[in-house]
PDB file of N, CA and C in Angstrom:
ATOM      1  N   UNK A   1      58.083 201.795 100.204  1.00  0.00           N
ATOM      2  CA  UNK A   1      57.827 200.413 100.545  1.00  0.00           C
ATOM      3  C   UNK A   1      57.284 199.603  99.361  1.00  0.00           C
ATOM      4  N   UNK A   2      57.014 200.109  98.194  1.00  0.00           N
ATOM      5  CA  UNK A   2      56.923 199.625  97.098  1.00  0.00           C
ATOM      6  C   UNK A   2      57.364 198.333  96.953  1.00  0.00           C
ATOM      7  N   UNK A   3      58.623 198.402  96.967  1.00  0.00           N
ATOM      8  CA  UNK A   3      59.750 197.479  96.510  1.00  0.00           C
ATOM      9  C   UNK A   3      59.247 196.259  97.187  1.00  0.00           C
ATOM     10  N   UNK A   4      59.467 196.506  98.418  1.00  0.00           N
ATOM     11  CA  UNK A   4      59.045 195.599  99.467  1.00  0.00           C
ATOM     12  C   UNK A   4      58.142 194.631  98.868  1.00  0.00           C
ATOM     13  N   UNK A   5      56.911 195.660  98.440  1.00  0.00           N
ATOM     14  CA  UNK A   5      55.860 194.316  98.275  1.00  0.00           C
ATOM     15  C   UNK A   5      56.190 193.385  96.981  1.00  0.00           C
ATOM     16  N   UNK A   6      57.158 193.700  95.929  1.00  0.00           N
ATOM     17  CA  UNK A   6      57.403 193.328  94.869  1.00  0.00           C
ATOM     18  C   UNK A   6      58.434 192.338  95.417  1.00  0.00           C
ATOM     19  N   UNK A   7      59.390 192.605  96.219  1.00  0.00           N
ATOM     20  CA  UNK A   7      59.883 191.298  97.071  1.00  0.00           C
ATOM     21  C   UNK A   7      59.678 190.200  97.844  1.00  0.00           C
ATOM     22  N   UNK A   8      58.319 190.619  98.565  1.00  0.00           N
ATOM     23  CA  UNK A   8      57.421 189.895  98.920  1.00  0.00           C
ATOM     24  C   UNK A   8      56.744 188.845  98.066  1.00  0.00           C
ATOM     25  N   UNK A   9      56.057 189.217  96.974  1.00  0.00           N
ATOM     26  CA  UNK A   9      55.732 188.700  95.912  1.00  0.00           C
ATOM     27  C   UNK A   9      56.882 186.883  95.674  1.00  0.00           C
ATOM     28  N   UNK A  10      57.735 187.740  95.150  1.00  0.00           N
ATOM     29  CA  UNK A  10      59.099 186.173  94.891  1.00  0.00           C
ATOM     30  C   UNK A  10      59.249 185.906  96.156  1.00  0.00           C
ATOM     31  N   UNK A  11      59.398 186.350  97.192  1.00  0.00           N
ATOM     32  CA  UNK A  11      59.553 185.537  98.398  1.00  0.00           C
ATOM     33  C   UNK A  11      58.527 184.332  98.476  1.00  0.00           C
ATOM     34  N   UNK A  12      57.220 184.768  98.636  1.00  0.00           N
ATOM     35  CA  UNK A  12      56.072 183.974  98.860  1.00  0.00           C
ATOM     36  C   UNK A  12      55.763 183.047  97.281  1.00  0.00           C
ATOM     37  N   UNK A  13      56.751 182.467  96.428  1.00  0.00           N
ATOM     38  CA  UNK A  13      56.691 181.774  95.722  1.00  0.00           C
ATOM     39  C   UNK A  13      57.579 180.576  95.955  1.00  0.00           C
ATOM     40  N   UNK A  14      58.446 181.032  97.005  1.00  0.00           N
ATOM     41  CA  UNK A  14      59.080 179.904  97.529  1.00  0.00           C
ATOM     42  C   UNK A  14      59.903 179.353  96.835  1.00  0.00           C
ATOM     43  N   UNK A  15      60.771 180.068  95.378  1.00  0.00           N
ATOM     44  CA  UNK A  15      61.515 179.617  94.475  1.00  0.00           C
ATOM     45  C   UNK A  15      62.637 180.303  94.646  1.00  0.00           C
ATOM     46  N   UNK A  16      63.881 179.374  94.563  1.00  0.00           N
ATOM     47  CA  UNK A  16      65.016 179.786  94.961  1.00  0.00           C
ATOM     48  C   UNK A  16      65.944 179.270  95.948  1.00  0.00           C
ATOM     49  N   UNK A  17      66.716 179.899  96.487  1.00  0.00           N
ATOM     50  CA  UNK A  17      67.082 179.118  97.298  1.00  0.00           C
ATOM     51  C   UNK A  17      67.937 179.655  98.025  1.00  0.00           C
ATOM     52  N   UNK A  18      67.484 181.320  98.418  1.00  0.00           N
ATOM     53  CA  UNK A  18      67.878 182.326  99.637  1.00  0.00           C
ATOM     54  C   UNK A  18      67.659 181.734 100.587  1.00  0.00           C
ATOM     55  N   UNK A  19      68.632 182.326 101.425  1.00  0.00           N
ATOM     56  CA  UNK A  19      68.490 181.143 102.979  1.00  0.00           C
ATOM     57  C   UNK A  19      68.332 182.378 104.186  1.00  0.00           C
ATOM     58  N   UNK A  20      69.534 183.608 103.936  1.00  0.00           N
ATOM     59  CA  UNK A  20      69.396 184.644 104.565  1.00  0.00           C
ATOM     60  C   UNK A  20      69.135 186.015 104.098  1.00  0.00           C
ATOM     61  N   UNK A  21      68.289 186.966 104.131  1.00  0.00           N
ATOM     62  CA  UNK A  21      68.130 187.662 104.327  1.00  0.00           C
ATOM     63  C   UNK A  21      68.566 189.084 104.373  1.00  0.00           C
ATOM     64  N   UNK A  22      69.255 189.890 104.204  1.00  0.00           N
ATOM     65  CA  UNK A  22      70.182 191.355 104.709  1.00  0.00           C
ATOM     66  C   UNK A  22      69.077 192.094 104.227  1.00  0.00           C
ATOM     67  N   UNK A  23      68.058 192.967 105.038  1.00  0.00           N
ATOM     68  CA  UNK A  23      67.446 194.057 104.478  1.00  0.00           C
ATOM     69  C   UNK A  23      67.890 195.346 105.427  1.00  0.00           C
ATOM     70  N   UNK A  24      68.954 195.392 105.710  1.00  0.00           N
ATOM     71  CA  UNK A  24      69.143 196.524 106.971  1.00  0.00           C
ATOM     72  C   UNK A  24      69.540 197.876 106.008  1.00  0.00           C
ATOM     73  N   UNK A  25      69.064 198.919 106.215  1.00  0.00           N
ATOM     74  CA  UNK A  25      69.751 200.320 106.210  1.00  0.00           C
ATOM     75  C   UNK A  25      69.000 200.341 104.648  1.00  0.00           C
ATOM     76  N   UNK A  26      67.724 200.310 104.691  1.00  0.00           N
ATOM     77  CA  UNK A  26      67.059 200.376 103.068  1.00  0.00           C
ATOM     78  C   UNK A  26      65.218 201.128 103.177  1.00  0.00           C
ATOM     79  N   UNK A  27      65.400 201.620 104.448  1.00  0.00           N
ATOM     80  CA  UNK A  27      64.457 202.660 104.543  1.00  0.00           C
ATOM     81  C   UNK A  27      62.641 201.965 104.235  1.00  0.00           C
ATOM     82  N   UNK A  28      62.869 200.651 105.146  1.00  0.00           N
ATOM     83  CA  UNK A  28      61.756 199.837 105.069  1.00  0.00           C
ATOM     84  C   UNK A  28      60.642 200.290 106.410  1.00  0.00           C
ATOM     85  N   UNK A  29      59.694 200.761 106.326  1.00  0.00           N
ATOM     86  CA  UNK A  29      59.188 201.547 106.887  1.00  0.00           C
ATOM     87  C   UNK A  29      57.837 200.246 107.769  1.00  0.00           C
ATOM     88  N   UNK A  30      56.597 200.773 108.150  1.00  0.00           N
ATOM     89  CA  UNK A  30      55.566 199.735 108.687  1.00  0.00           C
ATOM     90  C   UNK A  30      54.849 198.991 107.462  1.00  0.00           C
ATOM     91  N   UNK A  31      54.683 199.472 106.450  1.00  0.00           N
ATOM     92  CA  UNK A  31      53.836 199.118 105.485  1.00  0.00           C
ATOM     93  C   UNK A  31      54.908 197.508 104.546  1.00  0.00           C
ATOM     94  N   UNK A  32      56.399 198.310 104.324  1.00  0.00           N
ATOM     95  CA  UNK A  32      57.273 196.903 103.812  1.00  0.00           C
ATOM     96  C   UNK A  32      57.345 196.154 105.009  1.00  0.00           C
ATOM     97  N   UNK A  33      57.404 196.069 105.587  1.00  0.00           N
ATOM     98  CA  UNK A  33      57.924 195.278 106.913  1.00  0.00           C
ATOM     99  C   UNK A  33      56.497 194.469 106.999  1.00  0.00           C
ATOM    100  N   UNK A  34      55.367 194.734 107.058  1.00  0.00           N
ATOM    101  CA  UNK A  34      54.137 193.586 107.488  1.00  0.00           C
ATOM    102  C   UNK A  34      54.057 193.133 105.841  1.00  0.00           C
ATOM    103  N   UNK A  35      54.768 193.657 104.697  1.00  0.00           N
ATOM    104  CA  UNK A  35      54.661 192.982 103.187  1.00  0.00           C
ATOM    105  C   UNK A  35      55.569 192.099 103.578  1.00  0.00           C
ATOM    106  N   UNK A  36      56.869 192.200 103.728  1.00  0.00           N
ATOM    107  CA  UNK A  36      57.698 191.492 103.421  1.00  0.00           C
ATOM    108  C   UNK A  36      57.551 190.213 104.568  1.00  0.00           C
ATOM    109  N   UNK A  37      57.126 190.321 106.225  1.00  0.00           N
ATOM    110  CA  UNK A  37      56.916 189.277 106.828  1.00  0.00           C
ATOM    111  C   UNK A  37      55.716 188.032 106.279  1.00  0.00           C
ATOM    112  N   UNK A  38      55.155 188.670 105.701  1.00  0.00           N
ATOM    113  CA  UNK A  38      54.162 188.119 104.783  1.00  0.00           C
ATOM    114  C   UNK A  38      54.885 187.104 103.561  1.00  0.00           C
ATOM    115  N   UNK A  39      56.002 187.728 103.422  1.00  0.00           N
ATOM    116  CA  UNK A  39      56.849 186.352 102.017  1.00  0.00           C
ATOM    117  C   UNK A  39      57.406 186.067 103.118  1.00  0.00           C
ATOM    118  N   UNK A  40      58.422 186.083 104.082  1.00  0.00           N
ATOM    119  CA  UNK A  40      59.179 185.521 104.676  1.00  0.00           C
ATOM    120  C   UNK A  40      58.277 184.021 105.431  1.00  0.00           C
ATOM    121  N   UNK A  41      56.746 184.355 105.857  1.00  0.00           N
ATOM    122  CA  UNK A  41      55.900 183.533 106.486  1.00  0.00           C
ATOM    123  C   UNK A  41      55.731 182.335 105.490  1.00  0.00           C
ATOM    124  N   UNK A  42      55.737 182.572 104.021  1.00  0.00           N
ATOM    125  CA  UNK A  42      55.080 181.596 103.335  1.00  0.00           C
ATOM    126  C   UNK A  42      56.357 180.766 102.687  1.00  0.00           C
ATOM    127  N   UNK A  43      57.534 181.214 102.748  1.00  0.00           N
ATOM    128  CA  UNK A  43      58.763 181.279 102.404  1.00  0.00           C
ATOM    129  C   UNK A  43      59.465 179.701 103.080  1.00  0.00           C
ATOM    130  N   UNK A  44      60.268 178.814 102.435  1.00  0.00           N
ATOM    131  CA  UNK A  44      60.536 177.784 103.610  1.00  0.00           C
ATOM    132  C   UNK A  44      61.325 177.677 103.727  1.00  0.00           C
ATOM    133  N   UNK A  45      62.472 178.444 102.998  1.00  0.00           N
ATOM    134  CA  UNK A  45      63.817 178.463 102.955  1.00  0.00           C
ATOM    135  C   UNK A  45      64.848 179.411 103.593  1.00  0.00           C
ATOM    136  N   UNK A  46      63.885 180.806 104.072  1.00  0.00           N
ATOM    137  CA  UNK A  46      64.600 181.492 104.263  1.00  0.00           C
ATOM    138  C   UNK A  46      64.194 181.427 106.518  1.00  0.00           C
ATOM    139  N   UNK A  47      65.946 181.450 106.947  1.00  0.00           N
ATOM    140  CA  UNK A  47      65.712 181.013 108.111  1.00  0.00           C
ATOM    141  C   UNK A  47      66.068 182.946 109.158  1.00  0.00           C
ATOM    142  N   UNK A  48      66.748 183.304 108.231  1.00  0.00           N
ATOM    143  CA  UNK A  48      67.711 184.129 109.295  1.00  0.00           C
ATOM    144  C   UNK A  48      67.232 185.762 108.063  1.00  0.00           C
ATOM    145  N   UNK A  49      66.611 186.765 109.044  1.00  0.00           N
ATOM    146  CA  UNK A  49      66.142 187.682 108.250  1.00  0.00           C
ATOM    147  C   UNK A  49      67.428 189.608 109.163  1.00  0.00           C
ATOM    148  N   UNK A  50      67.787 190.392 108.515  1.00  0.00           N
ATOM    149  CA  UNK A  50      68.239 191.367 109.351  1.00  0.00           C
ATOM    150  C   UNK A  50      67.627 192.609 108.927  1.00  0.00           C
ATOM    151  N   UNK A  51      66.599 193.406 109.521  1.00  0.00           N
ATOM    152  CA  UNK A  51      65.730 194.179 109.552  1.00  0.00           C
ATOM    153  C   UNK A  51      66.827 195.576 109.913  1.00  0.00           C
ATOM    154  N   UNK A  52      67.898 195.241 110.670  1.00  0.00           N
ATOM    155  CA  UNK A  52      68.609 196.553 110.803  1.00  0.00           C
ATOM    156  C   UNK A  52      68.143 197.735 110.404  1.00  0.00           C
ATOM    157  N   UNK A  53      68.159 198.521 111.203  1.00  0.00           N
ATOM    158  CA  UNK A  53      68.731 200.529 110.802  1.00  0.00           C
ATOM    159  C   UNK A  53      67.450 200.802 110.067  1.00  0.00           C
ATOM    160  N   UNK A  54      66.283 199.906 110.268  1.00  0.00           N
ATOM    161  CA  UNK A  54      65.206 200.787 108.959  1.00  0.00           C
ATOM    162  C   UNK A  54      64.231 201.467 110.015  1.00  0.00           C
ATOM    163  N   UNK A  55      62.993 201.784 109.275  1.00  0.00           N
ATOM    164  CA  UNK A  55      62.383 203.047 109.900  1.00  0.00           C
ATOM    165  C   UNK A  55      60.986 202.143 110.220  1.00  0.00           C
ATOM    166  N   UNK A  56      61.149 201.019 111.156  1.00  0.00           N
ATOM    167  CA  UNK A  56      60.221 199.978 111.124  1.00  0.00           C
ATOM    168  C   UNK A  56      59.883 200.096 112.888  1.00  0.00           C
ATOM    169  N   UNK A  57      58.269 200.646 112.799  1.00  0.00           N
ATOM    170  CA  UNK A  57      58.040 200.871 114.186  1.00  0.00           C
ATOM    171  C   UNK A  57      57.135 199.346 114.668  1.00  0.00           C
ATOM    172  N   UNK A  58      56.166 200.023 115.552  1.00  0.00           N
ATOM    173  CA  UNK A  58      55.458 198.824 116.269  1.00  0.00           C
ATOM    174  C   UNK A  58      54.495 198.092 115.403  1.00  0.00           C
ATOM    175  N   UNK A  59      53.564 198.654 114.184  1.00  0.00           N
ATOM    176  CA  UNK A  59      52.965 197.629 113.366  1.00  0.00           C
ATOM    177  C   UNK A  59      53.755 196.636 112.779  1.00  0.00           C
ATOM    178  N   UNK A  60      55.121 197.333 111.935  1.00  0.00           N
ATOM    179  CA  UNK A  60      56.190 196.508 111.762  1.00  0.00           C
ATOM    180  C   UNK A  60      56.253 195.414 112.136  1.00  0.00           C
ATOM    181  N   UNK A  61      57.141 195.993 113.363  1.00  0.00           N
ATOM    182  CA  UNK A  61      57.494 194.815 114.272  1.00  0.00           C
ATOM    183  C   UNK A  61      56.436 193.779 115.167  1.00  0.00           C
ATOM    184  N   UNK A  62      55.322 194.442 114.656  1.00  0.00           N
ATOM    185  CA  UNK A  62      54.301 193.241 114.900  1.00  0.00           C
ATOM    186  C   UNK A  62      53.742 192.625 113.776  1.00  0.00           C
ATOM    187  N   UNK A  63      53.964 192.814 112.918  1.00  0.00           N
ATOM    188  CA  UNK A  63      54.114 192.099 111.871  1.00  0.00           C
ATOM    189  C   UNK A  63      54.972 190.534 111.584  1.00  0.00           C
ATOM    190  N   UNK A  64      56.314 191.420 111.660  1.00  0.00           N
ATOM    191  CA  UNK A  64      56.989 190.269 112.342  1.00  0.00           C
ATOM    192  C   UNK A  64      57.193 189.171 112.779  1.00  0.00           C
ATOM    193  N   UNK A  65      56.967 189.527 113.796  1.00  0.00           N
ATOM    194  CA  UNK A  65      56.672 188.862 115.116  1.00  0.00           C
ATOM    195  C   UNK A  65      55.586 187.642 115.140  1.00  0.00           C
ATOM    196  N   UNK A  66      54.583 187.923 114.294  1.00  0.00           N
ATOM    197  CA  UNK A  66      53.435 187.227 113.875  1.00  0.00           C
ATOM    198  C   UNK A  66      54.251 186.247 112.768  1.00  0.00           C
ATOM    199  N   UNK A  67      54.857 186.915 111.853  1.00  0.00           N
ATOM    200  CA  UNK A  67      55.152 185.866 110.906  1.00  0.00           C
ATOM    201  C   UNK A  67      56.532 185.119 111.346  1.00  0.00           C
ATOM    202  N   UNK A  68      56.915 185.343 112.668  1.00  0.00           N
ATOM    203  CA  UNK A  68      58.349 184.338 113.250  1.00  0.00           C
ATOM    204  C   UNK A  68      57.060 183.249 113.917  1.00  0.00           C
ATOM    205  N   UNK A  69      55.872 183.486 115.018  1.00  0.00           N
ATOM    206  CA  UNK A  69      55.371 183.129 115.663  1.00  0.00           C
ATOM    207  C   UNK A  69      54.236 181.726 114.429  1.00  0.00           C
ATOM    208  N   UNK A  70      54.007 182.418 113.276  1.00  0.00           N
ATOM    209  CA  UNK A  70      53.419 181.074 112.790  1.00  0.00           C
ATOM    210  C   UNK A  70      54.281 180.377 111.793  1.00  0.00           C
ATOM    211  N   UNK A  71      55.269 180.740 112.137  1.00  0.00           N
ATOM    212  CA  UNK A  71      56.443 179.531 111.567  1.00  0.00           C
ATOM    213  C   UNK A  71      56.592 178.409 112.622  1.00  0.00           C
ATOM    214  N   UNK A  72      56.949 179.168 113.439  1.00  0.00           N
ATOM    215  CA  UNK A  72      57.081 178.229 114.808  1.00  0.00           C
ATOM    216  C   UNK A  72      55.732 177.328 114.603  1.00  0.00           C
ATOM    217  N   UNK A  73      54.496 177.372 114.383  1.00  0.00           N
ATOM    218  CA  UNK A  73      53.552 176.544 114.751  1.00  0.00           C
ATOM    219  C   UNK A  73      52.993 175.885 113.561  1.00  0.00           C
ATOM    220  N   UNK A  74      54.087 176.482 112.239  1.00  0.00           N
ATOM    221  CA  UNK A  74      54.185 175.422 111.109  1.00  0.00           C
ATOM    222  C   UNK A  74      55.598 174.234 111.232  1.00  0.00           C
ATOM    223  N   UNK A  75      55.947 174.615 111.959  1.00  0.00           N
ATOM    224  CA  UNK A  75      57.552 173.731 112.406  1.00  0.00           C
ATOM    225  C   UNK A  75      58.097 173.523 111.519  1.00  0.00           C
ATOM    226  N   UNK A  76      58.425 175.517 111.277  1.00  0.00           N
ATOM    227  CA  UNK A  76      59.511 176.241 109.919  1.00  0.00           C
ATOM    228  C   UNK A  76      60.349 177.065 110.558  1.00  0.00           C
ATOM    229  N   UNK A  77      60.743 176.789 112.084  1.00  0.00           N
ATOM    230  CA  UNK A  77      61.413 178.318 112.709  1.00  0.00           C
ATOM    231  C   UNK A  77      62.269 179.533 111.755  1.00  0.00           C
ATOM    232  N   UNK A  78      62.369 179.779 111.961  1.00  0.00           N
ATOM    233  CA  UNK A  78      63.539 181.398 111.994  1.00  0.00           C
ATOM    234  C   UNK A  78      64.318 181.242 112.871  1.00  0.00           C
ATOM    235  N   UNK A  79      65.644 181.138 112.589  1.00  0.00           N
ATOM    236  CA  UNK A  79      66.764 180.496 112.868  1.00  0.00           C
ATOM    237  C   UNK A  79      67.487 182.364 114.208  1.00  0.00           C
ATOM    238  N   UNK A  80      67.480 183.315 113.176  1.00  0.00           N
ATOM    239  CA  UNK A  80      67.716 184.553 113.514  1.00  0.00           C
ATOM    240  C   UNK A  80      67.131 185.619 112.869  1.00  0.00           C
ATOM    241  N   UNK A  81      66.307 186.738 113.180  1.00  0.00           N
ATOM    242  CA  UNK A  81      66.157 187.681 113.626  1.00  0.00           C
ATOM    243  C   UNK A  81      66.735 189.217 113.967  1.00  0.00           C
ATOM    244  N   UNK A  82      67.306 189.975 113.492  1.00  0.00           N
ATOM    245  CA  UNK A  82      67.562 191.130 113.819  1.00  0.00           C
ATOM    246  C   UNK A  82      67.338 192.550 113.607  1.00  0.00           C
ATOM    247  N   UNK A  83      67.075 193.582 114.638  1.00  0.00           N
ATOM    248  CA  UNK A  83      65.986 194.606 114.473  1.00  0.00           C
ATOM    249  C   UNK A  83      66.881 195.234 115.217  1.00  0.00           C
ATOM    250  N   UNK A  84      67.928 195.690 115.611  1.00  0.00           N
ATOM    251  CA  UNK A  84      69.061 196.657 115.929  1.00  0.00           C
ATOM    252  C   UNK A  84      68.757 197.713 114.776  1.00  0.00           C
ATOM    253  N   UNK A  85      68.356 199.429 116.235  1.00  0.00           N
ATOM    254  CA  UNK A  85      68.250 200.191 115.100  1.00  0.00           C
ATOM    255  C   UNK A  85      67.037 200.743 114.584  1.00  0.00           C
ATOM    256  N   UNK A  86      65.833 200.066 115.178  1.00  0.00           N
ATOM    257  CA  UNK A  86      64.450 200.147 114.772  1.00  0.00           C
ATOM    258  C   UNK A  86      63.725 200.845 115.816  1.00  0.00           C
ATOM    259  N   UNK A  87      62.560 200.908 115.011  1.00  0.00           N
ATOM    260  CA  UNK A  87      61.818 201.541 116.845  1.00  0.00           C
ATOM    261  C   UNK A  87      60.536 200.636 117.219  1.00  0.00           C
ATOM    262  N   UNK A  88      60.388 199.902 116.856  1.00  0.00           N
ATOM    263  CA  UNK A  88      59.727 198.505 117.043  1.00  0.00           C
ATOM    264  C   UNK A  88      59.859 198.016 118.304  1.00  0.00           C
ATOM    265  N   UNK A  89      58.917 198.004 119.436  1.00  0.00           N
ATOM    266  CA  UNK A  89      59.203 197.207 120.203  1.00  0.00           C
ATOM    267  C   UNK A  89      59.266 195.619 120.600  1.00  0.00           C
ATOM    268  N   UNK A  90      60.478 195.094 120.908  1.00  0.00           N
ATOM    269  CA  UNK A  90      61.085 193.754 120.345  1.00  0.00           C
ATOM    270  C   UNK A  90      60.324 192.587 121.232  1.00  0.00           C
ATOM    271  N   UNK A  91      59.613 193.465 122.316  1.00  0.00           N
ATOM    272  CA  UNK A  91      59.319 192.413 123.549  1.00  0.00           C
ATOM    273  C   UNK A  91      57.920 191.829 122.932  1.00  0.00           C
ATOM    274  N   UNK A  92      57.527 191.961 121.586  1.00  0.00           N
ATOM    275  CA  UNK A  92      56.593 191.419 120.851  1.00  0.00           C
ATOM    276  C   UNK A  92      56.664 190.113 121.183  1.00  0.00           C
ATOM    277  N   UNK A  93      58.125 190.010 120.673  1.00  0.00           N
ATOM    278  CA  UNK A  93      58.952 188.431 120.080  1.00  0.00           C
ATOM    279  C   UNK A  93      58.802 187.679 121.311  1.00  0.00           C
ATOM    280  N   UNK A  94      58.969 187.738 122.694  1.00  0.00           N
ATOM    281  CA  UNK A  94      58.686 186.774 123.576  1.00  0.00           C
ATOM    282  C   UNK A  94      57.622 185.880 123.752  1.00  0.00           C
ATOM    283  N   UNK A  95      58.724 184.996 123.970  1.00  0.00           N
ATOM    284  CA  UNK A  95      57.319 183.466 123.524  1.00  0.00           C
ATOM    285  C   UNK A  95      57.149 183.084 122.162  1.00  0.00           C
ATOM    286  N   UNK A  96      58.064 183.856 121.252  1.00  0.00           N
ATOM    287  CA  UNK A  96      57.010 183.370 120.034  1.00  0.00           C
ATOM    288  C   UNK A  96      58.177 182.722 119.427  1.00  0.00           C
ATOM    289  N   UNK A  97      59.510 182.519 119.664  1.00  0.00           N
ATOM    290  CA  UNK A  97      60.955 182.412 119.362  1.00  0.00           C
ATOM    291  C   UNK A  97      61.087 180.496 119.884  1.00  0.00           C
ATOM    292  N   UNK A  98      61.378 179.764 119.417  1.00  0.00           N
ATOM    293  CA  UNK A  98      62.086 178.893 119.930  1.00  0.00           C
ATOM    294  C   UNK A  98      63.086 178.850 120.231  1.00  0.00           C
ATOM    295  N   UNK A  99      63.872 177.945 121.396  1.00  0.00           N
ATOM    296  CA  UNK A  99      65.190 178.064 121.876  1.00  0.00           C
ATOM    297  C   UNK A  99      65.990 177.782 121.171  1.00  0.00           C
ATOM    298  N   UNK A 100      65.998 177.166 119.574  1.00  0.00           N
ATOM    299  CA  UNK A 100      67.145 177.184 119.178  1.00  0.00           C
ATOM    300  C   UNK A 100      66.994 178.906 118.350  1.00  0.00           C
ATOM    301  N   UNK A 101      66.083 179.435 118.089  1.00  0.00           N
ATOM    302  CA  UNK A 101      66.101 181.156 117.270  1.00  0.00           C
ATOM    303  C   UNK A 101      66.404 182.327 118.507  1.00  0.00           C
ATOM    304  N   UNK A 102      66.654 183.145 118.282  1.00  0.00           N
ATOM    305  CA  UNK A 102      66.983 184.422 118.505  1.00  0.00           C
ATOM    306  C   UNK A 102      66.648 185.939 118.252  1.00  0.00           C
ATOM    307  N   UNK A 103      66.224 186.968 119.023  1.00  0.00           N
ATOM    308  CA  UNK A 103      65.971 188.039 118.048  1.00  0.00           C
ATOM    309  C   UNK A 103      67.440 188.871 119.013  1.00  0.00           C
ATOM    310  N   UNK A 104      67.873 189.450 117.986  1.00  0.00           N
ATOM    311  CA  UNK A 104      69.162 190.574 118.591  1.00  0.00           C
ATOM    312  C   UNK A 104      68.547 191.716 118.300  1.00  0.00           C
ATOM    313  N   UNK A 105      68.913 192.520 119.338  1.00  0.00           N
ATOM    314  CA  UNK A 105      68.584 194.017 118.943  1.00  0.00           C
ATOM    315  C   UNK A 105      69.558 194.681 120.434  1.00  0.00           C
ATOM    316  N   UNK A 106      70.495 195.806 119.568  1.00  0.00           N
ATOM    317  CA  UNK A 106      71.575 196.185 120.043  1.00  0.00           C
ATOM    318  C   UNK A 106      71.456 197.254 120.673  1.00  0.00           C
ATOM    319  N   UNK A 107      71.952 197.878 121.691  1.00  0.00           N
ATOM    320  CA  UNK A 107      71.736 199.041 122.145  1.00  0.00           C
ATOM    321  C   UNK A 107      71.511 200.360 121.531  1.00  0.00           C
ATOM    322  N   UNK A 108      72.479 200.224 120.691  1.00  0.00           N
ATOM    323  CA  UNK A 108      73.168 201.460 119.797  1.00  0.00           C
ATOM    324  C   UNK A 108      72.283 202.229 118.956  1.00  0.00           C
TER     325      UNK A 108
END
Protein backbone atom coordinates (compact mmCIF):
# COMPACT_ATOMS: atom_id res chain seq x y z
CA UNK A 1 0.00 0.00 0.00
CA UNK A 2 2.97 2.10 -0.26
CA UNK A 3 2.23 3.30 -3.57
CA UNK A 4 -1.07 4.25 -2.57
CA UNK A 5 0.03 6.79 -0.22
CA UNK A 6 2.49 8.28 -2.80
CA UNK A 7 -0.69 8.59 -5.01
CA UNK A 8 -2.51 10.03 -2.56
CA UNK A 9 0.03 12.60 -2.06
CA UNK A 10 -0.56 14.11 -6.08
CA UNK A 11 -4.06 13.40 -5.72
CA UNK A 12 -4.53 15.76 -2.72
CA UNK A 13 -2.62 18.53 -4.66
CA UNK A 14 -5.37 18.85 -6.85
CA UNK A 15 -3.09 19.32 -10.01
CA UNK A 16 -4.03 17.89 -13.11
CA UNK A 17 -6.74 17.08 -14.58
CA UNK A 18 -7.76 13.21 -13.94
CA UNK A 19 -11.35 12.99 -13.90
CA UNK A 20 -11.59 9.07 -13.50
CA UNK A 21 -10.00 6.86 -11.66
CA UNK A 22 -9.25 2.79 -12.59
CA UNK A 23 -7.56 1.33 -9.45
CA UNK A 24 -9.15 -2.21 -9.79
CA UNK A 25 -7.09 -5.54 -9.66
CA UNK A 26 -3.78 -3.72 -7.96
CA UNK A 27 -3.83 -5.40 -4.60
CA UNK A 28 -4.96 -2.20 -2.61
CA UNK A 29 -5.54 -3.49 0.68
CA UNK A 30 -7.30 -1.30 4.11
CA UNK A 31 -4.35 0.83 4.73
CA UNK A 32 -4.23 2.25 0.55
CA UNK A 33 -7.78 2.49 0.38
CA UNK A 34 -8.35 5.02 3.67
CA UNK A 35 -4.76 6.78 1.89
CA UNK A 36 -6.03 7.07 -1.24
CA UNK A 37 -9.86 8.19 -0.13
CA UNK A 38 -8.01 10.76 1.62
CA UNK A 39 -6.60 12.37 -2.04
CA UNK A 40 -9.71 11.51 -3.71
CA UNK A 41 -11.60 13.75 -0.64
CA UNK A 42 -9.35 16.75 -1.17
CA UNK A 43 -9.22 16.16 -4.94
CA UNK A 44 -11.94 18.32 -7.10
CA UNK A 45 -11.61 16.88 -10.18
CA UNK A 46 -11.76 13.51 -9.85
CA UNK A 47 -15.62 12.34 -9.98
CA UNK A 48 -15.81 8.55 -10.79
CA UNK A 49 -13.24 6.22 -8.75
CA UNK A 50 -13.16 1.91 -9.54
CA UNK A 51 -11.85 0.14 -6.48
CA UNK A 52 -12.53 -3.30 -8.27
CA UNK A 53 -11.02 -6.88 -7.44
CA UNK A 54 -8.68 -5.40 -4.57
CA UNK A 55 -8.21 -6.81 -1.15
CA UNK A 56 -10.16 -3.78 0.47
CA UNK A 57 -12.25 -4.87 3.53
CA UNK A 58 -14.52 -2.89 6.01
CA UNK A 59 -11.95 -0.10 7.28
CA UNK A 60 -11.44 0.39 3.58
CA UNK A 61 -14.58 0.67 2.62
CA UNK A 62 -15.25 2.89 5.40
CA UNK A 63 -12.90 4.95 4.50
CA UNK A 64 -14.50 5.51 1.50
CA UNK A 65 -17.51 5.97 2.20
CA UNK A 66 -16.50 8.86 4.50
CA UNK A 67 -14.60 10.48 1.79
CA UNK A 68 -17.83 10.07 -0.94
CA UNK A 69 -20.01 11.32 2.19
CA UNK A 70 -17.88 14.70 2.77
CA UNK A 71 -17.85 15.50 -0.75
CA UNK A 72 -21.40 15.42 -0.80
CA UNK A 73 -21.43 18.06 2.08
CA UNK A 74 -18.65 20.03 0.26
CA UNK A 75 -21.02 20.05 -2.95
CA UNK A 76 -18.11 17.99 -4.84
CA UNK A 77 -20.15 14.63 -5.38
CA UNK A 78 -18.65 11.44 -6.82
CA UNK A 79 -20.31 10.94 -9.82
CA UNK A 80 -19.48 6.81 -9.57
CA UNK A 81 -18.13 4.48 -7.34
CA UNK A 82 -17.20 0.90 -7.78
CA UNK A 83 -16.20 -1.91 -5.31
CA UNK A 84 -17.23 -5.19 -7.30
CA UNK A 85 -14.98 -7.81 -5.93
CA UNK A 86 -14.09 -6.46 -2.47
CA UNK A 87 -15.02 -7.53 0.87
CA UNK A 88 -16.03 -4.22 2.15
CA UNK A 89 -19.32 -3.91 3.17
CA UNK A 90 -21.08 -1.48 0.63
CA UNK A 91 -24.23 -0.76 2.81
CA UNK A 92 -21.72 1.87 4.40
CA UNK A 93 -22.55 4.03 1.28
CA UNK A 94 -26.33 4.46 2.07
CA UNK A 95 -27.34 7.87 2.54
CA UNK A 96 -24.15 9.17 1.88
CA UNK A 97 -24.54 8.99 -2.21
CA UNK A 98 -26.60 11.58 -3.96
CA UNK A 99 -29.18 10.70 -6.54
CA UNK A 100 -27.38 11.73 -9.29
CA UNK A 101 -23.95 9.14 -7.87
CA UNK A 102 -23.95 5.55 -7.59
CA UNK A 103 -21.98 2.80 -5.91
CA UNK A 104 -22.01 -0.66 -8.14
CA UNK A 105 -20.91 -3.65 -6.69
CA UNK A 106 -21.55 -6.89 -8.67
CA UNK A 107 -22.38 -10.17 -7.59
CA UNK A 108 -19.54 -12.03 -8.97
Amino acid sequence: DKECHVMSGALSTNKGSVTFLNLSTNNIGDSGAASLAFGVEKNTKVHSVSFCKNDIGSAGTSAIAQCVEHRELLERPMHRVWMAGTKGDVSQFSGCMSDAAFLYRSLT
